[in-house]
C-alpha atoms as a PDB file:
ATOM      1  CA  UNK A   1       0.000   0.000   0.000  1.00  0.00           C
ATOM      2  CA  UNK A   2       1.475   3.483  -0.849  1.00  0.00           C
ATOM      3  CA  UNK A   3       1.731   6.313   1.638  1.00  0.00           C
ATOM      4  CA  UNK A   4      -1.151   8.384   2.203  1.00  0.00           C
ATOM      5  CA  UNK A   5      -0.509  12.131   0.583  1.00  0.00           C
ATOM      6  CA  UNK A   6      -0.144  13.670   3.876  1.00  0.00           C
ATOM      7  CA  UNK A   7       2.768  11.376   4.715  1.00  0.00           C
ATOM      8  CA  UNK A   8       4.298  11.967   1.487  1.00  0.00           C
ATOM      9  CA  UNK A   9       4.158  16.017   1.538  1.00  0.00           C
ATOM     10  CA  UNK A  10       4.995  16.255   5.125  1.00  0.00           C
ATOM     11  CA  UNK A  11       8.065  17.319   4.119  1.00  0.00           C
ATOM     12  CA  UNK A  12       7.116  20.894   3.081  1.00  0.00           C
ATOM     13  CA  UNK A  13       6.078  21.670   6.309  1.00  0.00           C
ATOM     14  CA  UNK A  14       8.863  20.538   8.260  1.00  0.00           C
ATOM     15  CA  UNK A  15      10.930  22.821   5.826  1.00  0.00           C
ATOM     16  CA  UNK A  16       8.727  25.821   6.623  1.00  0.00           C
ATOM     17  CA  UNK A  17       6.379  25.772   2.901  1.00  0.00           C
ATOM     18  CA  UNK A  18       2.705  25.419   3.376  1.00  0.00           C
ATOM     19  CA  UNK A  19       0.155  23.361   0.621  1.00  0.00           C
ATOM     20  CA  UNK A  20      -3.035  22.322  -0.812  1.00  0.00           C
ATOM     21  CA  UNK A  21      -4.185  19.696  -3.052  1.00  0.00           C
ATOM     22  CA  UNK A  22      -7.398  19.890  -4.795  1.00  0.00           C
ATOM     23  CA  UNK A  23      -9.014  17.374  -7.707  1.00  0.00           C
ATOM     24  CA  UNK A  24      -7.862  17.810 -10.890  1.00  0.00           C
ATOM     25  CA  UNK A  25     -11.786  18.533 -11.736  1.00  0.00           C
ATOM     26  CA  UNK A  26     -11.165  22.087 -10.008  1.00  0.00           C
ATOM     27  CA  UNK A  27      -9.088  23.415 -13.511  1.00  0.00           C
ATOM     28  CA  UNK A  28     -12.794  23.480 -14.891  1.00  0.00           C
ATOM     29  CA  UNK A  29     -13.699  25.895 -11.741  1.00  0.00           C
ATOM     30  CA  UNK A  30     -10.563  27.972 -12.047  1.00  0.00           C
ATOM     31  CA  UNK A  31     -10.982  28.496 -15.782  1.00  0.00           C
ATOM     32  CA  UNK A  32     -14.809  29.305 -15.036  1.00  0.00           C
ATOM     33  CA  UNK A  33     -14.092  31.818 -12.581  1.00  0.00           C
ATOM     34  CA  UNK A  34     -11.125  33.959 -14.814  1.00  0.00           C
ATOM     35  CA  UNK A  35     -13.917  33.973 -17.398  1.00  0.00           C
ATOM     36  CA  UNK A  36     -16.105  35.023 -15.216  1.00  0.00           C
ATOM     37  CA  UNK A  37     -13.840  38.079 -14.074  1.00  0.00           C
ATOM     38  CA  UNK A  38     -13.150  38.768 -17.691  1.00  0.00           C
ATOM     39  CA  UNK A  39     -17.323  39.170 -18.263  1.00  0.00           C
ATOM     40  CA  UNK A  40     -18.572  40.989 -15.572  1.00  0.00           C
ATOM     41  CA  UNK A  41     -15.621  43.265 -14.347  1.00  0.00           C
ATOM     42  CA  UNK A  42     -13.857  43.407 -18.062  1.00  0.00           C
ATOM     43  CA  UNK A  43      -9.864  43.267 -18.011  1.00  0.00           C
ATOM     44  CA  UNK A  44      -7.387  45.565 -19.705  1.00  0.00           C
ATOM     45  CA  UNK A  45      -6.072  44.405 -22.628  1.00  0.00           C
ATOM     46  CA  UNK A  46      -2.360  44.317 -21.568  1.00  0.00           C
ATOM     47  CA  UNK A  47      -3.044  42.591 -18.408  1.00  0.00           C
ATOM     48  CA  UNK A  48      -5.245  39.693 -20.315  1.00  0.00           C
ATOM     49  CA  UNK A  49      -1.792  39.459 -22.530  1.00  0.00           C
ATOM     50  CA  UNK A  50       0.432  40.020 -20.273  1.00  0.00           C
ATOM     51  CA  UNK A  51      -0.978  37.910 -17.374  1.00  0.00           C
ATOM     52  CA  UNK A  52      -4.099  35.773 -18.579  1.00  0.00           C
ATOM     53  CA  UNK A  53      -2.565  34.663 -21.809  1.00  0.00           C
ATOM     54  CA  UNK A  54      -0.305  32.547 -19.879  1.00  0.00           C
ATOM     55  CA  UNK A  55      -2.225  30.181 -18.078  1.00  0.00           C
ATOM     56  CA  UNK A  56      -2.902  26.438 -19.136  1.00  0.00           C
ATOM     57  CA  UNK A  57      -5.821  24.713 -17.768  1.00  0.00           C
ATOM     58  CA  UNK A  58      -5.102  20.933 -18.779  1.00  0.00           C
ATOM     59  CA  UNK A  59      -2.133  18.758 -17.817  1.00  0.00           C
ATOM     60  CA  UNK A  60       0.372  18.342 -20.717  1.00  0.00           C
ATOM     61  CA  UNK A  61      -0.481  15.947 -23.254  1.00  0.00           C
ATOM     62  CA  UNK A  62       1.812  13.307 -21.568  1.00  0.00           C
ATOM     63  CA  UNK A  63       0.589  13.641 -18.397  1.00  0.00           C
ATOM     64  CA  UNK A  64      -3.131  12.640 -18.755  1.00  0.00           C
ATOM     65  CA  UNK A  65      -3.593  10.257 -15.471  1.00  0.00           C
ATOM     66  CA  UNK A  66      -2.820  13.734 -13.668  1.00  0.00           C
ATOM     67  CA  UNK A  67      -5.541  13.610 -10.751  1.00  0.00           C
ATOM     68  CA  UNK A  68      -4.864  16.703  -8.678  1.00  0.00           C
ATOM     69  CA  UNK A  69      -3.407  20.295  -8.590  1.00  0.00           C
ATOM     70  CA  UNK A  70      -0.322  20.743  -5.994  1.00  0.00           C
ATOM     71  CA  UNK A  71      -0.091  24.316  -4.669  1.00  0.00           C
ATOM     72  CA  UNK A  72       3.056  25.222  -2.362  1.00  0.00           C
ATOM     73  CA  UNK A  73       3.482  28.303  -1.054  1.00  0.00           C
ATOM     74  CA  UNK A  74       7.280  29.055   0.166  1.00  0.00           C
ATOM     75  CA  UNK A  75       8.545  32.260   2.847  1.00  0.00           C
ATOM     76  CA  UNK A  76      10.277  34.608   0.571  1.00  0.00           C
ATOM     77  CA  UNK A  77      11.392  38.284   1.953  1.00  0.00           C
ATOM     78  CA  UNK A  78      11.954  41.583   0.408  1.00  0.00           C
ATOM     79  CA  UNK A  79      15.298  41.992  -0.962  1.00  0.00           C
ATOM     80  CA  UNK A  80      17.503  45.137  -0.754  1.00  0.00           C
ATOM     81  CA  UNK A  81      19.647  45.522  -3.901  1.00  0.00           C
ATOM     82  CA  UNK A  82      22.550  47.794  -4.213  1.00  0.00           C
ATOM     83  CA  UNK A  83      23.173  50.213  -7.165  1.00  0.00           C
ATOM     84  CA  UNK A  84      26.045  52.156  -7.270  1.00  0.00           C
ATOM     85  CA  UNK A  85      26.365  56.199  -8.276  1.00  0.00           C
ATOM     86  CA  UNK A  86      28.513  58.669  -7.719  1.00  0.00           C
ATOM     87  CA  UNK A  87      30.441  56.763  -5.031  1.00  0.00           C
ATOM     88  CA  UNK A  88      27.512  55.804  -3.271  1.00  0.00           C
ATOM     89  CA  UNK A  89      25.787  52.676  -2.635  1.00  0.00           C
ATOM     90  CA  UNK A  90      21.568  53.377  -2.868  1.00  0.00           C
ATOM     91  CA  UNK A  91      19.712  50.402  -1.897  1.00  0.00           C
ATOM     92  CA  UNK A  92      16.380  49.616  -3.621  1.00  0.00           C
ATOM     93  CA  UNK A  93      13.641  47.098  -2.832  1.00  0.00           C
ATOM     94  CA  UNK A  94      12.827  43.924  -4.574  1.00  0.00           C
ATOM     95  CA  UNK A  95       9.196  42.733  -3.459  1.00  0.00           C
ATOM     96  CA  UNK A  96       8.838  39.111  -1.717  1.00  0.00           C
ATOM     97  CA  UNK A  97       7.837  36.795  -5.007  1.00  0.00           C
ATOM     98  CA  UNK A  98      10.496  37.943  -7.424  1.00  0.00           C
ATOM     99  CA  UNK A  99      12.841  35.846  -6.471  1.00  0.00           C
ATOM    100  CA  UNK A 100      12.734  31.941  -8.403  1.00  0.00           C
ATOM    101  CA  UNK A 101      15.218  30.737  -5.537  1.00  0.00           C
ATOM    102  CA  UNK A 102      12.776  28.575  -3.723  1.00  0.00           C
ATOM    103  CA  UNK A 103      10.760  26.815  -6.879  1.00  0.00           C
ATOM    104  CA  UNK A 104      13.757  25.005  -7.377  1.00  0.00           C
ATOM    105  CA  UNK A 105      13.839  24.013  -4.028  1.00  0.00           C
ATOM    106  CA  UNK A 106       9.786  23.018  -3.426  1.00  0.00           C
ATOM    107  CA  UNK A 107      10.208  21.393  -6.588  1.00  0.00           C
ATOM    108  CA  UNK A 108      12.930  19.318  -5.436  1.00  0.00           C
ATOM    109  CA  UNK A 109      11.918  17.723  -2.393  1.00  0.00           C
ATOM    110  CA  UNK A 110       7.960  17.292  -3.237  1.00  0.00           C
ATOM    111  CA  UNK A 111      10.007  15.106  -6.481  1.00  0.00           C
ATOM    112  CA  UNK A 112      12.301  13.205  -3.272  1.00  0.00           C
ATOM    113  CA  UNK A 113       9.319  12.477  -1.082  1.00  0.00           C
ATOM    114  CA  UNK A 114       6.378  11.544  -3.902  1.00  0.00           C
ATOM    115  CA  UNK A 115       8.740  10.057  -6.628  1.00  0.00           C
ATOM    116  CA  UNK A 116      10.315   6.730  -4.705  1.00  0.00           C
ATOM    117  CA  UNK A 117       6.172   5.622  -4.245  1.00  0.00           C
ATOM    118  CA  UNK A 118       5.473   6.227  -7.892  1.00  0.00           C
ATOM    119  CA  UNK A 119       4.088   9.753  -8.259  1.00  0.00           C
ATOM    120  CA  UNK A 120       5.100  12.427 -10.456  1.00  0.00           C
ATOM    121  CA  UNK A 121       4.701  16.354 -10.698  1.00  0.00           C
ATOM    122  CA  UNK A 122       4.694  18.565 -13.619  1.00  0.00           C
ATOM    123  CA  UNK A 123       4.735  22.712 -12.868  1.00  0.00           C
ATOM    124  CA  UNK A 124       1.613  23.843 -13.342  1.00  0.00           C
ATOM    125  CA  UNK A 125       1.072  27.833 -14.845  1.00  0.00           C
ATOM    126  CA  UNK A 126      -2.122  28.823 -13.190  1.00  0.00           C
ATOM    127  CA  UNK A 127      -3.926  31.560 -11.373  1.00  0.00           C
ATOM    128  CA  UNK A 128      -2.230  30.741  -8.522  1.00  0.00           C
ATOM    129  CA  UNK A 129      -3.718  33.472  -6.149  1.00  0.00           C
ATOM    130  CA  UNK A 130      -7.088  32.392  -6.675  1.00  0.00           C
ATOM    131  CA  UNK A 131      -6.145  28.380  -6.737  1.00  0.00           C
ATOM    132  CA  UNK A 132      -4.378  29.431  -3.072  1.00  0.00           C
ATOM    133  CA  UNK A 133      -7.276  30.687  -1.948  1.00  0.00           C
ATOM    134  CA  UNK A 134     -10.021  28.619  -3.391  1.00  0.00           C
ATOM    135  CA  UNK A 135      -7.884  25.647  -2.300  1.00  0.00           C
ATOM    136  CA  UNK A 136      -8.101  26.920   1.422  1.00  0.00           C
ATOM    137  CA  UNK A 137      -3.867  27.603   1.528  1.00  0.00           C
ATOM    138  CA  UNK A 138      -4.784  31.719   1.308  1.00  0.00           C
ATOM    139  CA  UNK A 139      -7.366  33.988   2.296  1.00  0.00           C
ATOM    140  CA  UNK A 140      -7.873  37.666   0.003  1.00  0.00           C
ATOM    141  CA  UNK A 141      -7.404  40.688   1.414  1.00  0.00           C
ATOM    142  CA  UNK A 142      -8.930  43.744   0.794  1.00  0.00           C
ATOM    143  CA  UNK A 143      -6.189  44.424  -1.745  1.00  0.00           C
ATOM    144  CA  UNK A 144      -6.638  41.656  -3.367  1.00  0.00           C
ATOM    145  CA  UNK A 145      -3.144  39.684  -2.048  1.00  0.00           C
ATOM    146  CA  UNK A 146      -3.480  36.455  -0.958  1.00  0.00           C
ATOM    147  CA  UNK A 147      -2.093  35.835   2.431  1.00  0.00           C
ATOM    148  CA  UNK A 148      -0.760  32.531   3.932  1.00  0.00           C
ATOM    149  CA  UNK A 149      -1.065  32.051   7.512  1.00  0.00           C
ATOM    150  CA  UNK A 150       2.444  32.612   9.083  1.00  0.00           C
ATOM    151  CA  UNK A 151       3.586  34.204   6.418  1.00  0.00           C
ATOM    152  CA  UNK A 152       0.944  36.981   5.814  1.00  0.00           C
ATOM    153  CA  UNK A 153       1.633  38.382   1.890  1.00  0.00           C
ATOM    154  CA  UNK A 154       5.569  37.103   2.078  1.00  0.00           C
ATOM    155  CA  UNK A 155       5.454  34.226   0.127  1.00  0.00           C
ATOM    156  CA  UNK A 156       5.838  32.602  -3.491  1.00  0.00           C
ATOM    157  CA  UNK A 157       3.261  30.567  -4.612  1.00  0.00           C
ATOM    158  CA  UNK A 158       4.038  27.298  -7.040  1.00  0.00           C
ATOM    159  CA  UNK A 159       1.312  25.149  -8.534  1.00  0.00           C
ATOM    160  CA  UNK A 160       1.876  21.850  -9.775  1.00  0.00           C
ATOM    161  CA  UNK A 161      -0.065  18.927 -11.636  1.00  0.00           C
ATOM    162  CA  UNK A 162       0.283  15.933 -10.058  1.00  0.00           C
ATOM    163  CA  UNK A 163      -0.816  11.948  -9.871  1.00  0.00           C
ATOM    164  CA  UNK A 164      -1.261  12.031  -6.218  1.00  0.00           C
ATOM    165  CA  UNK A 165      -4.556  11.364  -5.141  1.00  0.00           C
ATOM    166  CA  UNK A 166      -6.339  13.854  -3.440  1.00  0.00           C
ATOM    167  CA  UNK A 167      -7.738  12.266  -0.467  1.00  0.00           C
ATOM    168  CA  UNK A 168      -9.590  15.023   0.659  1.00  0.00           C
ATOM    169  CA  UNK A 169     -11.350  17.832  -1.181  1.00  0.00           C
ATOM    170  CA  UNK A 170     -10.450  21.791   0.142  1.00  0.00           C
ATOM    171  CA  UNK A 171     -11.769  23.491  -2.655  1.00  0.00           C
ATOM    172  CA  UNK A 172     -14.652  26.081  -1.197  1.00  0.00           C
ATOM    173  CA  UNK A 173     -15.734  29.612  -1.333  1.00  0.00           C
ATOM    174  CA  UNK A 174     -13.020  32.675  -1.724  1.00  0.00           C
ATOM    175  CA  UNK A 175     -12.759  33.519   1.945  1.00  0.00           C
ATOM    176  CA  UNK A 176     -10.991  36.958   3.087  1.00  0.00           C
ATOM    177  CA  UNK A 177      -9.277  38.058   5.713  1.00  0.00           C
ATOM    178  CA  UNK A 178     -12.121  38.565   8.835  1.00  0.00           C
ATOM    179  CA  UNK A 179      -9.792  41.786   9.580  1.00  0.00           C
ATOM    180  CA  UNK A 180     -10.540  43.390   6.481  1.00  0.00           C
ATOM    181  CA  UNK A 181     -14.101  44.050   6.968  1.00  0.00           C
ATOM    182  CA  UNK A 182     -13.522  47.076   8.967  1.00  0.00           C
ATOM    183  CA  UNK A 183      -9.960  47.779   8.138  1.00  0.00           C
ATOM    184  CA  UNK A 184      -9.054  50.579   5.505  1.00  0.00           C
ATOM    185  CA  UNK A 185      -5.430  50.554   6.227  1.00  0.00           C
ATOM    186  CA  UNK A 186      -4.331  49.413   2.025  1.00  0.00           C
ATOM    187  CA  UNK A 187      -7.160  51.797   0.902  1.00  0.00           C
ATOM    188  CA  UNK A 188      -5.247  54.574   2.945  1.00  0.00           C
ATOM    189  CA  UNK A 189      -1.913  53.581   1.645  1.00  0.00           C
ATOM    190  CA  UNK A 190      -2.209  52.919  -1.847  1.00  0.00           C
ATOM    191  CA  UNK A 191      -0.838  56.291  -3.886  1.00  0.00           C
ATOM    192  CA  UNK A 192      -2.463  55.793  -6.611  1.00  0.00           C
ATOM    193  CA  UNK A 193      -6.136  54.853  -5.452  1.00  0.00           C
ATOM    194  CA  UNK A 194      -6.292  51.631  -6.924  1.00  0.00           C
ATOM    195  CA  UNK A 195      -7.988  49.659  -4.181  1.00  0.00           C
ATOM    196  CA  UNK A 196     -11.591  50.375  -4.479  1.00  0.00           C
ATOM    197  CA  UNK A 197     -14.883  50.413  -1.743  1.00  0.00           C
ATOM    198  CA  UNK A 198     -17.083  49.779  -4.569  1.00  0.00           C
ATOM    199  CA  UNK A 199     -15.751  45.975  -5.828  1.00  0.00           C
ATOM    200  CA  UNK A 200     -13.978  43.135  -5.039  1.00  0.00           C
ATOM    201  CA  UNK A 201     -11.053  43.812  -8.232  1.00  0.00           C
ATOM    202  CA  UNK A 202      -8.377  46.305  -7.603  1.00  0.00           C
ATOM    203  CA  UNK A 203      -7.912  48.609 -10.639  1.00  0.00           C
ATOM    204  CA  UNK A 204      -5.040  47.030 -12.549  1.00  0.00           C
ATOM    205  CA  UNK A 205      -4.964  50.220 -14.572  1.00  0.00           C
ATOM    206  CA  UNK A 206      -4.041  52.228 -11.191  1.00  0.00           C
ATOM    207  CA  UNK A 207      -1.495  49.453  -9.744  1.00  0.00           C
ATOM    208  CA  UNK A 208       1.914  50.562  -9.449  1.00  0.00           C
ATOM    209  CA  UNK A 209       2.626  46.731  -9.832  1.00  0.00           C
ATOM    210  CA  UNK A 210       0.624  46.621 -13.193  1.00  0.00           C
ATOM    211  CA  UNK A 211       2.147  49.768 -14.548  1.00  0.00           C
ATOM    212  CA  UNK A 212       5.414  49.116 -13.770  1.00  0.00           C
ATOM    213  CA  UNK A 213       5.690  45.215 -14.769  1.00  0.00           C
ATOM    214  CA  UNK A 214       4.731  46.426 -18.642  1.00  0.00           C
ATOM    215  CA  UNK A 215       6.822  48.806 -21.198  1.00  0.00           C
ATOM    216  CA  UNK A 216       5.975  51.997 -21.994  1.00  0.00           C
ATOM    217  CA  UNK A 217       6.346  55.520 -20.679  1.00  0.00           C
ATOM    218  CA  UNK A 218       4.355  55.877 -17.701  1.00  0.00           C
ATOM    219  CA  UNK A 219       0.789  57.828 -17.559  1.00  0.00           C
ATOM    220  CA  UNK A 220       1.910  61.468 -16.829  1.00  0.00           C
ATOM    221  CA  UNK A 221      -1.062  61.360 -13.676  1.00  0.00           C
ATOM    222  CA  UNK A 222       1.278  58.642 -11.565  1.00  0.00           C
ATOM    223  CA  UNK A 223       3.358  60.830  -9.379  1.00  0.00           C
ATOM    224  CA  UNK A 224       6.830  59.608  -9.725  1.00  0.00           C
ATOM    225  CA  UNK A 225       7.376  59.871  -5.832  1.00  0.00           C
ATOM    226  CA  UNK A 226       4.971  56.555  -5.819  1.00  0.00           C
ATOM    227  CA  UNK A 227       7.507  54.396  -6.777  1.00  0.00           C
ATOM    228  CA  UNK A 228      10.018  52.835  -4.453  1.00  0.00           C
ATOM    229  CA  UNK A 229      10.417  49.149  -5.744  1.00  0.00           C
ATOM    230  CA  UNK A 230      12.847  47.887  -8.367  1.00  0.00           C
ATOM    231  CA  UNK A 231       9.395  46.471  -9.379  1.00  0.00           C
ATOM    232  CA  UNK A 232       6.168  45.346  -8.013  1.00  0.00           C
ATOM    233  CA  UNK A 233       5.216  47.946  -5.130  1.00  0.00           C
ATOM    234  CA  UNK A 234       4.993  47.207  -1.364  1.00  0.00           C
ATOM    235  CA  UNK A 235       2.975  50.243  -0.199  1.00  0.00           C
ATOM    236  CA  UNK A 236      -0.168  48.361   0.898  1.00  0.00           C
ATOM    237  CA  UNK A 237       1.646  44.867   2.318  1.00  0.00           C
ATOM    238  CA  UNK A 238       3.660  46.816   4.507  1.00  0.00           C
ATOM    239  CA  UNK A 239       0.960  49.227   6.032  1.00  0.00           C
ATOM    240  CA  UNK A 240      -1.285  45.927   6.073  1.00  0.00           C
ATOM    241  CA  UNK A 241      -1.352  44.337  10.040  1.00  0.00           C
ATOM    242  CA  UNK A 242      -1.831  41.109   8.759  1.00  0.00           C
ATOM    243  CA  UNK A 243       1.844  41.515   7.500  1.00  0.00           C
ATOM    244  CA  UNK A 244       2.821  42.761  11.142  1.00  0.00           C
ATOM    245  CA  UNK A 245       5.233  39.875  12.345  1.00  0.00           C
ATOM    246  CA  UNK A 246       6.798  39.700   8.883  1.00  0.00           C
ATOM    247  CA  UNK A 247       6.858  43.559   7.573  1.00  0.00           C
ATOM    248  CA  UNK A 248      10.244  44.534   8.637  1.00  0.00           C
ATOM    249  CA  UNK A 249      11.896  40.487   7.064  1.00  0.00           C
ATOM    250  CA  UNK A 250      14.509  42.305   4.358  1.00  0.00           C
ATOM    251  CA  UNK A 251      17.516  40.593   3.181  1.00  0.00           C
ATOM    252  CA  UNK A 252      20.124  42.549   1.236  1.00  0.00           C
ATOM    253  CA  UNK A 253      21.238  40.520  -1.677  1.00  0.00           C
ATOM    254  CA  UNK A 254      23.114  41.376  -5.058  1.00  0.00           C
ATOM    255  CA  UNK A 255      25.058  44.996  -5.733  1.00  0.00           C
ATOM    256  CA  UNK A 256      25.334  46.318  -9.185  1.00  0.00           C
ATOM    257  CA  UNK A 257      28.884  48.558  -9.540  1.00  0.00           C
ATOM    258  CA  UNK A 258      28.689  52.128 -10.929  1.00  0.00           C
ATOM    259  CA  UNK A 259      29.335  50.961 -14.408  1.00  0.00           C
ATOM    260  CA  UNK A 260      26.954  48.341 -14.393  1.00  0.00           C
ATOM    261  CA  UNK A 261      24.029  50.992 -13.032  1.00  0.00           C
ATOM    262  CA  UNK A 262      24.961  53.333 -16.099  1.00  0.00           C
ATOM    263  CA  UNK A 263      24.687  50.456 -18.275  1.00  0.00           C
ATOM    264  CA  UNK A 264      21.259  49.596 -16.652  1.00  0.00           C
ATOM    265  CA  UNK A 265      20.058  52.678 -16.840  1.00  0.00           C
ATOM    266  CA  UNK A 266      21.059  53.424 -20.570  1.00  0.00           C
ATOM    267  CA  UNK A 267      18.702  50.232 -21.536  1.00  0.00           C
ATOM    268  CA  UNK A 268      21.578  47.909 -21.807  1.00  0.00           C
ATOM    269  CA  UNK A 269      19.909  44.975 -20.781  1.00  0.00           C
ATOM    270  CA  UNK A 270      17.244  44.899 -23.728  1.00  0.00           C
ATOM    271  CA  UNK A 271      19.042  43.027 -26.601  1.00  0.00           C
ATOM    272  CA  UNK A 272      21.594  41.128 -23.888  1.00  0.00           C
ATOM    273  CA  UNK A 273      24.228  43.894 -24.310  1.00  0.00           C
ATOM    274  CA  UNK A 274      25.499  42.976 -20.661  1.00  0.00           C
ATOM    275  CA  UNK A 275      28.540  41.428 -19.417  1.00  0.00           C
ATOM    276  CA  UNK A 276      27.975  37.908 -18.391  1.00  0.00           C
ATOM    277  CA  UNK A 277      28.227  38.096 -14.770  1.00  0.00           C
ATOM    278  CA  UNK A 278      25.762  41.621 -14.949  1.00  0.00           C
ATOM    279  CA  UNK A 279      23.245  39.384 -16.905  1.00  0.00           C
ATOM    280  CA  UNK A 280      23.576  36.800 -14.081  1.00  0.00           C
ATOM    281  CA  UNK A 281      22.848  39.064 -10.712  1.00  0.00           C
ATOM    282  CA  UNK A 282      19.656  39.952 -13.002  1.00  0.00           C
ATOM    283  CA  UNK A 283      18.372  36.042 -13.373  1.00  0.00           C
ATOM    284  CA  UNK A 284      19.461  35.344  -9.910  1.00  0.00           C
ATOM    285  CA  UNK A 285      17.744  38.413  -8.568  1.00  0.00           C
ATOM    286  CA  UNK A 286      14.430  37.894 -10.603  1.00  0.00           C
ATOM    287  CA  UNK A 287      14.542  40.980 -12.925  1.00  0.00           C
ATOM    288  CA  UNK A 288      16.511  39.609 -16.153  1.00  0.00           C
ATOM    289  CA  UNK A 289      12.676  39.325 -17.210  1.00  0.00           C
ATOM    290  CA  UNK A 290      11.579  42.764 -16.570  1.00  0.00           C
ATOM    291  CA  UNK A 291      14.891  43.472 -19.017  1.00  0.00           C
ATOM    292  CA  UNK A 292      12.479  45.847 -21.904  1.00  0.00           C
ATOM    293  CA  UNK A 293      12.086  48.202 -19.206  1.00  0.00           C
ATOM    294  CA  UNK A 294      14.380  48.169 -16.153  1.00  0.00           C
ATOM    295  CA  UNK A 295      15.748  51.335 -17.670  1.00  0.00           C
ATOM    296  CA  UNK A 296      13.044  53.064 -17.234  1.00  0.00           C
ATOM    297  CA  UNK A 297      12.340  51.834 -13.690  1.00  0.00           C
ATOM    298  CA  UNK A 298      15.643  53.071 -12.392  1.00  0.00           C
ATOM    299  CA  UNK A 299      15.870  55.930 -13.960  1.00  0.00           C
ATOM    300  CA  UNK A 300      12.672  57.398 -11.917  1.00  0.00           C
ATOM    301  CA  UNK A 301      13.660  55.832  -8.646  1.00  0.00           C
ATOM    302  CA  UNK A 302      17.518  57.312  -9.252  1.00  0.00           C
ATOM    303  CA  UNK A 303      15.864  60.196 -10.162  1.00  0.00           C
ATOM    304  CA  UNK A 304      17.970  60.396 -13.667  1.00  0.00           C
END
């Protein structure tokens, strides 16, 4: 007789990650809900191709005995990164989720603990907010994060299809945060007013996040003194109390010299015209895929 799923998984917990596993069935309810979203609230254009184009809701072709969808969740922290100018270090904030560091890591042990009784895994590229918290790993908050229990908004999710059987079924109603009900603390902090009182959605048109994940020049109404992350934007996790125990967890990892900041700045890294080892504190750091428009990024938080 195999090992029940609990057994096998138990691993991730002793190493600090938190999951859920759900029936593969529940990729017909996470496709009906995005579509669903898509109807009734209607989605920018560039976030349905920069975001919803890249979800898959069936298992590869080769995997079609899948039964169940694997979501991890791992602790990640803000990072502080280094850039060098005029002889002085400035340190600038990489939001928790950036960094790839632990996939490799979640996706090594679940394959050590599931793989000597037979199973397999596959990584998954889902909604992986919404499977969190349909799955029962996350509850929403008002501002539309997902937060993990112990870890508040300061993790990376990882979804997975799988062959393990899913013994027991989590899937239920989105569920948020019992705090948020009478809390307006995000709604307060947000610059840029894109948390709204009128629907469950944040406007994705208004989202630092949003606005500064895509190219282009950015709308002449975002003040420029709204930005203070590399990318992403932490002004509503960090004013959030759910994040209280885990708001001030900042690592400082990676420093870019002065040359390799003027090179940044001047667009270098679209096209690869980087030195090796500049193209490799990118990857490591998260942001070699943000390359079109890093540039641009610095440049308003150097103020060049």
């Amino acid at each position: 007789m195999k090992p029940r799923t609990e057994s096998l998984l138990s691993g991730l917990e002793a190493e600090g990650f938190r999951w859920s596993l759900v029936p593969i069935g529940r990729l017909n309810d996470l496709q009906s809900e995005i579509e669903n979203w898509r109807r009734e609230v209607g989605f920018d254009p560039d976030l349905e191709r920069d975001y919803l184009s890249v979800f898959s809701f069936s298992p590869p072709d080769d995997f079609a005995d899948a039964k169940s969808i694997l979501e991890v969740a791992a602790p990640v922290p803000q990072i502080d990164v280094a850039f060098h100018r005029k002889g002085k270090p400035l340190l600038l904030r990489i939001p928790p989720t950036y960094l790839h560091d632990s996939d490799a890591a979640v996706e090594r042990l679940i394959f050590e603990s599931i793989n000597p009784a037979g199973y397999r895994i596959v990584r998954a590229r889902l909604p992986e907010k919404l499977l969190a918290v349909r799955s029962g790993l996350a509850k929403y908050g008002r501002n539309n994060i997902a937060y993990v229990q112990g870890m508040g908004s300061f993790h990376r999710p990882i979804a997975f299809f799988s062959d393990l059987p899913c013994e027991r079924d989590s899937w239920h109603e989105e569920t948020t945060l019992k705090r948020c009900k009478d809390c307006l603390i995000c709604w307060k902090a947000c610059p840029t007013g894109a948390i709204p009182n009128d629907r469950f959605l944040i406007r994705a048109d208004r989202c630092i996040t949003f606005l500064n994940e895509r190219p282009g020049e950015f709308p002449e109404w975002l003040d420029p003194a709204a930005h203070h992350c590399v990318v992403g934007c932490m002004r509503c996790q960090r004013a959030c109390p759910e994040n209280r125990g885990v708001a001030d967890w900042v690592e400082a990892r990676g420093s870019f010299t002065e040359e390799e900041t003027e090179l940044l700045l001047g667009g270098a890294a679209v096209g690869n015209h980087l030195q090796a080892e500049t193209r490799k504190k990118l990857e490591d750091l998260g942001l070699a895929e943000y390359s079109a428009f890093l540039d641009r990024n610095l440049r308003v938080l150097l103020h060049d």
